[in-house]
C-alpha atoms as a PDB file:
ATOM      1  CA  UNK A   1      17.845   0.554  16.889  1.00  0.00           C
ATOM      2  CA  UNK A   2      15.372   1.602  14.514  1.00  0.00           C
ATOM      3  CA  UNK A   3      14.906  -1.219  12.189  1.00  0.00           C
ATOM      4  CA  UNK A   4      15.600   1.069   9.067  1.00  0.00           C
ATOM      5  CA  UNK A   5      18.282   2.788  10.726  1.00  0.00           C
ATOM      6  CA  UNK A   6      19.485   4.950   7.618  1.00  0.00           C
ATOM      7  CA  UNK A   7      17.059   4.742   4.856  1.00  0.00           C
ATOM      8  CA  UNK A   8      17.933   6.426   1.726  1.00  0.00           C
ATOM      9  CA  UNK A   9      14.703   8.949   1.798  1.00  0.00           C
ATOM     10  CA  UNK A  10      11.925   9.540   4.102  1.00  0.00           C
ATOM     11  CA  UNK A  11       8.757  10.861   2.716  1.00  0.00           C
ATOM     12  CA  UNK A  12       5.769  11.807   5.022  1.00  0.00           C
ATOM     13  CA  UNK A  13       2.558  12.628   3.469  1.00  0.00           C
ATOM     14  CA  UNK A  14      -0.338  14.308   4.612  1.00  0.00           C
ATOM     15  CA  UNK A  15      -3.226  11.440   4.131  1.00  0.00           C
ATOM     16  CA  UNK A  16      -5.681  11.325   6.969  1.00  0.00           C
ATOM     17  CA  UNK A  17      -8.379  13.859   6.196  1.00  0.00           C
ATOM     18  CA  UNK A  18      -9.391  14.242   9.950  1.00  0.00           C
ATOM     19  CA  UNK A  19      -6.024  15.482  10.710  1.00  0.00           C
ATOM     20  CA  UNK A  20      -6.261  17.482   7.634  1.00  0.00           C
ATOM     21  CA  UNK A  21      -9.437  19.611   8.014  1.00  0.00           C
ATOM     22  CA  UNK A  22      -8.628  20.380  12.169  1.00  0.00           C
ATOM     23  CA  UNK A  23      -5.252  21.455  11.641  1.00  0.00           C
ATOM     24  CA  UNK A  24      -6.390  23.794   8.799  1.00  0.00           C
ATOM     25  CA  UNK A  25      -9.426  24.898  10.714  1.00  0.00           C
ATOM     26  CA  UNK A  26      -7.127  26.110  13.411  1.00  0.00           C
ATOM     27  CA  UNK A  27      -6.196  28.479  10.846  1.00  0.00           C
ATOM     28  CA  UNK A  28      -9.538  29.844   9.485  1.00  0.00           C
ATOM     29  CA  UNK A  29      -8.530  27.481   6.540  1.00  0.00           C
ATOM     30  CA  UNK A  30     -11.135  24.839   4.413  1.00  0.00           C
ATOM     31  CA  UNK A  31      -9.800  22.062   2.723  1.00  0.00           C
ATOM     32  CA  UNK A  32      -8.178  22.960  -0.350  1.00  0.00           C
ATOM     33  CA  UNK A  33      -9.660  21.285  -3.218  1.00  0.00           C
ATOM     34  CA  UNK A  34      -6.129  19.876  -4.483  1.00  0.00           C
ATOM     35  CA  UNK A  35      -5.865  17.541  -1.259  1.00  0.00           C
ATOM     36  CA  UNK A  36      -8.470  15.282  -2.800  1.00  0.00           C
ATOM     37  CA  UNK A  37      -6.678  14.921  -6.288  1.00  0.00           C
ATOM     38  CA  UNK A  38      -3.021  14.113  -5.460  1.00  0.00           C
ATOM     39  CA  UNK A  39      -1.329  12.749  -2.211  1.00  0.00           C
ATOM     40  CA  UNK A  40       1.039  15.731  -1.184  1.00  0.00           C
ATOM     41  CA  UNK A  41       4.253  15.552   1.192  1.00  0.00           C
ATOM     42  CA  UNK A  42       7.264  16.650   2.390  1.00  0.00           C
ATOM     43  CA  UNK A  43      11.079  15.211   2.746  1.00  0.00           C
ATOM     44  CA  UNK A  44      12.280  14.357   6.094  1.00  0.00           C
ATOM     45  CA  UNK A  45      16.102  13.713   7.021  1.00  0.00           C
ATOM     46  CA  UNK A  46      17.088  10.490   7.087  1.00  0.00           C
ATOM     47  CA  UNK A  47      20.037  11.383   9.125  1.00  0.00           C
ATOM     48  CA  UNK A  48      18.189  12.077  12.410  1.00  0.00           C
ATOM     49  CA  UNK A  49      16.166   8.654  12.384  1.00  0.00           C
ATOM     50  CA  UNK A  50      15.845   7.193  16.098  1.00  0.00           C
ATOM     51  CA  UNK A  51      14.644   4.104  17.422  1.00  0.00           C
ATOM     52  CA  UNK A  52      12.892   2.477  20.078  1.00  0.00           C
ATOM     53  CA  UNK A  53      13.764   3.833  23.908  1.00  0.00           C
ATOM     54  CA  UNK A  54      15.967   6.411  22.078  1.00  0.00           C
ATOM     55  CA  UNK A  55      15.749   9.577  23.609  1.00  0.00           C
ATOM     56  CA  UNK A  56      14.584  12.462  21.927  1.00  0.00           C
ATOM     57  CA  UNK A  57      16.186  16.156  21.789  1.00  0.00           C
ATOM     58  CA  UNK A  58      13.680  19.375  20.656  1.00  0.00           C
ATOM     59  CA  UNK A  59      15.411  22.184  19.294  1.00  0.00           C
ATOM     60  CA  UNK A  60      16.287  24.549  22.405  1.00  0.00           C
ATOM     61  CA  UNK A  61      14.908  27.330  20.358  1.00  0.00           C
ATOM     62  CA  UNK A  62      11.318  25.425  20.357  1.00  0.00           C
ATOM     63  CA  UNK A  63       8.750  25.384  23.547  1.00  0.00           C
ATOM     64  CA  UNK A  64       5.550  24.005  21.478  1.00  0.00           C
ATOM     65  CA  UNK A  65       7.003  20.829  21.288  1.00  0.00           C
ATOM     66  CA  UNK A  66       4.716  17.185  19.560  1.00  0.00           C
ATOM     67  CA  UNK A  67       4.485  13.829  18.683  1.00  0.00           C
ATOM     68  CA  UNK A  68       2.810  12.695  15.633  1.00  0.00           C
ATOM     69  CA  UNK A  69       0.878   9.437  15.522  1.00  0.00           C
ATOM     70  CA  UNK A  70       1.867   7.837  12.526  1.00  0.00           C
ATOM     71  CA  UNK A  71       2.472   4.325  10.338  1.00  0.00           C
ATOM     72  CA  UNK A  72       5.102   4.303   7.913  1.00  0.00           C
ATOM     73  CA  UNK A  73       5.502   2.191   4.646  1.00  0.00           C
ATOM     74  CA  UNK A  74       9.085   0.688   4.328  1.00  0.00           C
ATOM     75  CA  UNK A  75      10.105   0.070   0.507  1.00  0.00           C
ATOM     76  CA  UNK A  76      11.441  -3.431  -0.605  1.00  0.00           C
ATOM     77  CA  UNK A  77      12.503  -5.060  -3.748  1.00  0.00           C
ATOM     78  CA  UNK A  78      11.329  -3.386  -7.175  1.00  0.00           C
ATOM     79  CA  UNK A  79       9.368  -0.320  -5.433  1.00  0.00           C
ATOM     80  CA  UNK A  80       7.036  -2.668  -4.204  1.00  0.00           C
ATOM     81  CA  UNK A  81       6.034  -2.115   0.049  1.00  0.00           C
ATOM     82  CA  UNK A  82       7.583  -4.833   2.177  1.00  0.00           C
ATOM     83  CA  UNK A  83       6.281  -3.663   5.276  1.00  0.00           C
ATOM     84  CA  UNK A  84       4.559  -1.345   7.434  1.00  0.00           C
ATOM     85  CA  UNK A  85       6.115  -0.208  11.063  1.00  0.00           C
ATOM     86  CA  UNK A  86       5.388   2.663  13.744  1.00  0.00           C
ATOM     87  CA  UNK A  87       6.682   6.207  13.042  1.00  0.00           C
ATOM     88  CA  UNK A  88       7.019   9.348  15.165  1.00  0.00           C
ATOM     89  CA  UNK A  89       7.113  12.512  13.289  1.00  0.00           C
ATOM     90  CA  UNK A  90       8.518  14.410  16.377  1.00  0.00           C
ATOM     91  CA  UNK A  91       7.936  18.552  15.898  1.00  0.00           C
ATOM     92  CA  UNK A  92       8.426  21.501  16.997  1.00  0.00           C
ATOM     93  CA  UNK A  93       5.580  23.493  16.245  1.00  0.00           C
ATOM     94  CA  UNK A  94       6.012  27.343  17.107  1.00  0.00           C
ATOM     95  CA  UNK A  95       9.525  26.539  14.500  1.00  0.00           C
ATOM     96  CA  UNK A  96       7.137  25.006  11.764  1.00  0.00           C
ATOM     97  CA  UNK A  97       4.689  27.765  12.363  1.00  0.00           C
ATOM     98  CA  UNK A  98       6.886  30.559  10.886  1.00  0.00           C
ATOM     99  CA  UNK A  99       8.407  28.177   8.193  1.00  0.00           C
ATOM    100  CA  UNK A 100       4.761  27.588   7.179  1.00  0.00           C
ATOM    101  CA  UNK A 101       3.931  31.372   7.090  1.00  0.00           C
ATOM    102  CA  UNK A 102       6.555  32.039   4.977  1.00  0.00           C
ATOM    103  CA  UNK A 103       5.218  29.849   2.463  1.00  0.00           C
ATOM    104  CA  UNK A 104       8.484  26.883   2.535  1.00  0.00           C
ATOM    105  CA  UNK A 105       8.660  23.880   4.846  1.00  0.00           C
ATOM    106  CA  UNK A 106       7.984  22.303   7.140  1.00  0.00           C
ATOM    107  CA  UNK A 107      11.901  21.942   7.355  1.00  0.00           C
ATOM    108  CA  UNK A 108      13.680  22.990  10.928  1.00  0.00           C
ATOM    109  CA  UNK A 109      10.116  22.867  12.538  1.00  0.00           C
ATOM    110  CA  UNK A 110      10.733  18.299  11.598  1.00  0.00           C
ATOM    111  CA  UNK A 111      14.206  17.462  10.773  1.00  0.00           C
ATOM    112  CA  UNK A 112      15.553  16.905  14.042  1.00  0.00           C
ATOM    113  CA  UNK A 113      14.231  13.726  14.737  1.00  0.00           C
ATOM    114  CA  UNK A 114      11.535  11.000  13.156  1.00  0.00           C
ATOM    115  CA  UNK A 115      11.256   7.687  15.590  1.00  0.00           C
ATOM    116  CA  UNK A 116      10.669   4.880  13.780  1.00  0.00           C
ATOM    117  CA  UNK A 117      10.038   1.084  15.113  1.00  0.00           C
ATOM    118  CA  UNK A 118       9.349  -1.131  17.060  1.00  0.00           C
ATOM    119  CA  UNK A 119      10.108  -3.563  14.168  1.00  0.00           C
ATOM    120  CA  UNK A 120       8.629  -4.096  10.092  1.00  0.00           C
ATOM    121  CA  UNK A 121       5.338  -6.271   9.740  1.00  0.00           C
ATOM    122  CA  UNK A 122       4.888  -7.437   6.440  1.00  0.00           C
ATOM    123  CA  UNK A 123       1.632  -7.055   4.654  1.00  0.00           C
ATOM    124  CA  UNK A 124       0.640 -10.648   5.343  1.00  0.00           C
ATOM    125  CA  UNK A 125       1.071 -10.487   8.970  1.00  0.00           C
ATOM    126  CA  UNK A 126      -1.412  -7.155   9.004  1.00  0.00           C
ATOM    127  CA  UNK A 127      -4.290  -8.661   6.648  1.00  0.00           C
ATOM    128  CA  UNK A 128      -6.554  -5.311   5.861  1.00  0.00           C
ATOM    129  CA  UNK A 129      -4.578  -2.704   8.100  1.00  0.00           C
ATOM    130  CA  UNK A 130      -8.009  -1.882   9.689  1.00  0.00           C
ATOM    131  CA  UNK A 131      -5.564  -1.448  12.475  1.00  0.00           C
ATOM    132  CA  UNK A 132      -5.965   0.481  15.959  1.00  0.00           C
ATOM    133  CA  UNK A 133      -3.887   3.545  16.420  1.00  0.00           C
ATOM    134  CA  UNK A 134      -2.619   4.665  20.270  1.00  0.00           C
ATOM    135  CA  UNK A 135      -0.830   7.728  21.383  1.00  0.00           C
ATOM    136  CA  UNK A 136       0.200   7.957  25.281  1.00  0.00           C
ATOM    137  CA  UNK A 137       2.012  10.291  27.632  1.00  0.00           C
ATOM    138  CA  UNK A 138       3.186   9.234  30.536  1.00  0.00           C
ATOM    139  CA  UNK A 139       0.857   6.251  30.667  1.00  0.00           C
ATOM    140  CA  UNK A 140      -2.332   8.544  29.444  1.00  0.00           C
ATOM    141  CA  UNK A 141      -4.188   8.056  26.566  1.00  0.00           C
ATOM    142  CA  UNK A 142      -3.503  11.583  24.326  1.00  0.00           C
ATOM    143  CA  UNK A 143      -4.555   9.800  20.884  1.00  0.00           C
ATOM    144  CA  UNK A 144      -6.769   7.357  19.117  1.00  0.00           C
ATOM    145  CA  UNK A 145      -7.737   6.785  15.412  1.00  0.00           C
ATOM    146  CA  UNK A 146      -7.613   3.913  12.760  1.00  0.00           C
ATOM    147  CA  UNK A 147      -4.979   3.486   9.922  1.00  0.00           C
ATOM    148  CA  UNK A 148      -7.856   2.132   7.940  1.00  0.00           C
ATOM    149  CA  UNK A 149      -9.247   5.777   7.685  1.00  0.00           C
ATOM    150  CA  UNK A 150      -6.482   6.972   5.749  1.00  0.00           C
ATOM    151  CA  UNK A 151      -7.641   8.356   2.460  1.00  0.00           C
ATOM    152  CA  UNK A 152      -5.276   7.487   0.044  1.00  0.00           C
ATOM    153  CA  UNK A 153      -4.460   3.914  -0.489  1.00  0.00           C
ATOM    154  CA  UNK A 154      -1.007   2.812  -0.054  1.00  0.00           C
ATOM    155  CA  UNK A 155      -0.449   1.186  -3.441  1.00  0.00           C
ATOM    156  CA  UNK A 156      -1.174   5.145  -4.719  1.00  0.00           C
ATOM    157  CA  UNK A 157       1.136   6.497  -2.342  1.00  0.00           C
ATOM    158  CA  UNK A 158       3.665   4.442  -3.310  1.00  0.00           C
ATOM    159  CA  UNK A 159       2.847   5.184  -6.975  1.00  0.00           C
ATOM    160  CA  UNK A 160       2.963   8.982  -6.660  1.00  0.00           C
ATOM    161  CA  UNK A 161       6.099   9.127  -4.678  1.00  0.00           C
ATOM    162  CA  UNK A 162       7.681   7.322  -7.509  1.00  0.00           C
ATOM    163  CA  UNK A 163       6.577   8.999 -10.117  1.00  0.00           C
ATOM    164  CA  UNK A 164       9.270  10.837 -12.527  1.00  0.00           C
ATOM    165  CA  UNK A 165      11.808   9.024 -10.022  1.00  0.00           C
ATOM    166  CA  UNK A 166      12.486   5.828  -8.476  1.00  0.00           C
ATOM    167  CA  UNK A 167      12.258   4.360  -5.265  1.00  0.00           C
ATOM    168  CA  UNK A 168      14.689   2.267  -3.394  1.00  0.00           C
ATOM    169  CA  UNK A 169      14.887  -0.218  -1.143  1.00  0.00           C
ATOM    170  CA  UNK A 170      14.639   0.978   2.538  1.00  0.00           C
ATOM    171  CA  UNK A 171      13.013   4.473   1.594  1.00  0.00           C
ATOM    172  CA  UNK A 172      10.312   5.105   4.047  1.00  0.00           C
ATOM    173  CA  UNK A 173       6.489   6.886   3.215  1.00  0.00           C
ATOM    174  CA  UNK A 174       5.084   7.970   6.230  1.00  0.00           C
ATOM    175  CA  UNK A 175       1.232   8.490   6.120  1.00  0.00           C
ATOM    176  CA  UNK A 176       0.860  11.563   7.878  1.00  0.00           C
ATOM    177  CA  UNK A 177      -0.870  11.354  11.428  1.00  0.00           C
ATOM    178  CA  UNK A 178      -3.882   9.999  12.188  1.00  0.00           C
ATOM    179  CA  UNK A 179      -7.243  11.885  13.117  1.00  0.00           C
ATOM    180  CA  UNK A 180      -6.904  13.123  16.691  1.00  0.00           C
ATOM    181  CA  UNK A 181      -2.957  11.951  16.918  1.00  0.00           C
ATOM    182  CA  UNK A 182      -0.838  15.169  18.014  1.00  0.00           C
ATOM    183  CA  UNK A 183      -0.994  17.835  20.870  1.00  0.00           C
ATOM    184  CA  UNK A 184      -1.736  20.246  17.969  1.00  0.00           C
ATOM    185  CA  UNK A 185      -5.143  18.964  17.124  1.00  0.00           C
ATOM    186  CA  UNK A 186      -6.736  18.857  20.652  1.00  0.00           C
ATOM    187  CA  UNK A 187      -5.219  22.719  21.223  1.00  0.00           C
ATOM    188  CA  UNK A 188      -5.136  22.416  24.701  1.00  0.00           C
ATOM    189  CA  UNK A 189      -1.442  23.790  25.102  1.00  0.00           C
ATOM    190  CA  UNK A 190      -0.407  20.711  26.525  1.00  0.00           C
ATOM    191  CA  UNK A 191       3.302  20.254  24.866  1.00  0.00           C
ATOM    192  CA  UNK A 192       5.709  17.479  25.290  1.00  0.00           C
ATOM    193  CA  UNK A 193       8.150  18.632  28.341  1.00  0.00           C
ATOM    194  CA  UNK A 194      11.324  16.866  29.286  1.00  0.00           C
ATOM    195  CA  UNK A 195      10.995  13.778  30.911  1.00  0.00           C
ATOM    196  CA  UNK A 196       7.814  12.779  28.861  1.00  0.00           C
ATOM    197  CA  UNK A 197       7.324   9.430  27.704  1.00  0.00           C
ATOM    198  CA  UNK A 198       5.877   9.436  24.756  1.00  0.00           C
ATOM    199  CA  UNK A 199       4.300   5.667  23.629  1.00  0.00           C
ATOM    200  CA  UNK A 200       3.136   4.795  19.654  1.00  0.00           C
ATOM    201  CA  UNK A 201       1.275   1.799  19.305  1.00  0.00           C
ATOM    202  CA  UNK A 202      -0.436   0.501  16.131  1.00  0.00           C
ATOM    203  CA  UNK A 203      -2.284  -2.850  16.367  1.00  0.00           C
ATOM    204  CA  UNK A 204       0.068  -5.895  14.917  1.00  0.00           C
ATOM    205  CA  UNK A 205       2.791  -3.963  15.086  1.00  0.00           C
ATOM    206  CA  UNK A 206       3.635  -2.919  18.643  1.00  0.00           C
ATOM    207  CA  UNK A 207       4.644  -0.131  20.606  1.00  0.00           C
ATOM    208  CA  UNK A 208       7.110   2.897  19.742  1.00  0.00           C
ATOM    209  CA  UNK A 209       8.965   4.286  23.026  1.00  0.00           C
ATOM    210  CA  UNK A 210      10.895   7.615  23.168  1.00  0.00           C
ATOM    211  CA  UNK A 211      11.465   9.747  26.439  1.00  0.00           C
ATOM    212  CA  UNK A 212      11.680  13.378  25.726  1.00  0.00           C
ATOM    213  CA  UNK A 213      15.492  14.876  26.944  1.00  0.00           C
ATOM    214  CA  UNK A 214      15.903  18.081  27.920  1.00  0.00           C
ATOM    215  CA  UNK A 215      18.517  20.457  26.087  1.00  0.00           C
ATOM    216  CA  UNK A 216      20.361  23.484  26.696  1.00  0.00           C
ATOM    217  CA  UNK A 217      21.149  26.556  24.402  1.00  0.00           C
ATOM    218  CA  UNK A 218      24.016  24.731  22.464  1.00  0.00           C
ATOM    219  CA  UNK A 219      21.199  21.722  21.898  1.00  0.00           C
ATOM    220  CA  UNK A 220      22.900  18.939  23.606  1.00  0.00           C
ATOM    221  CA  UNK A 221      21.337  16.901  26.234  1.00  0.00           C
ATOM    222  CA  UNK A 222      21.023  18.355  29.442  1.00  0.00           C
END
């Protein structure tokens, strides 16, 4: 199981700049000023959180299918972050495309799924999470970047997602995904298929296993 099976929220944010500037390149885009003076994100669903050696269903409506290379902050007693584990923002890009066009989202393009595991290490354990970052398929090596190049520190992304609101034990920040660390970045049309297996591994923390399912038109496993 995931070892925050069904946490009250899941924020992701969007706070590696690498990641940032290619994926708005792709779209004739520069950075937008704003990035640099407040950590944005978005709310996942904490309904469709899987864990380790689950396997994972795309929306049969989707072909551009993605993993996202990602850490994830897990909330503890009085706000504070207890711990730190491996998260999957699974997506379904040609979905989050038109979503994203239309101004709203990402919503249907994400919700489906977010992996999250293999287990929590605390702080301690992790010392100055200048930690290595790994993305595989099939045994290959897709993705590689540092969580120590994130931009915002975690302390302010904590900070910000509590702001005018509280947070709760269990709730999850994600930190976005690492420079280099989906199939979107490289643009090389080389989507998840079923079958895949996709492996997440941060340094200290371990490795995050899914296998990609196939589905049919109803969206059950095939």
């Amino acid at each position: 199981m995931a070892p925050i099976p069904r946490p009250p929220s899941v924020r992701d944010f969007y706070a590696f700049e690498r990641h940032v500037q290619t994926a708005r390149a792709q779209r004739g885009l520069e950075m937008a000023p704003e990035w640099y003076r407040i950590p944005v994100f978005y709310f996942s669903n904490p309904a469709a959180v899987s864990g380790p050696d689950d396997e994972i269903v795309f929306p049969p409506e989707s072909s551009a299918w993605d993993y996202e290379l990602e850490a994830a902050a897990v909330i503890g007693r009085g706000g504070r972050i207890a711990g730190f584990t491996v998260m999957n923002d699974w997506s379904a890009r040609d979905l989050q495309k038109m979503e994203m066009v239309v101004g709203l989202g990402p919503a249907k393009g994400k919700d489906f799924a977010t992996s999250l595991g293999p287990v929590v290490a605390t702080p301690d354990e992790l010392g100055d999470l200048g930690l290595t970052m790994v993305a595989r398929v099939n045994g290959e090596e897709r993705s590689r970047g540092n969580l120590g190049d994130i931009h915002w520190p975690w302390e302010e992304l904590a900070a910000h997602a509590a702001r005018n609101t509280r947070l709760v034990a269990g709730d999850i920040l994600g930190s976005g995904t690492v420079g280099t660390g989906c199939i979107l970045e490289h643009a090389d049309g080389r989507w998840l298929r079923p079958g895949d297996v996709v492996e997440l591994e941060i340094e200290g923390i371990g490795v995050l296993r899914n296998r990609v399912g196939g589905a049919d038109e109803a969206g059950t496993q095939s």
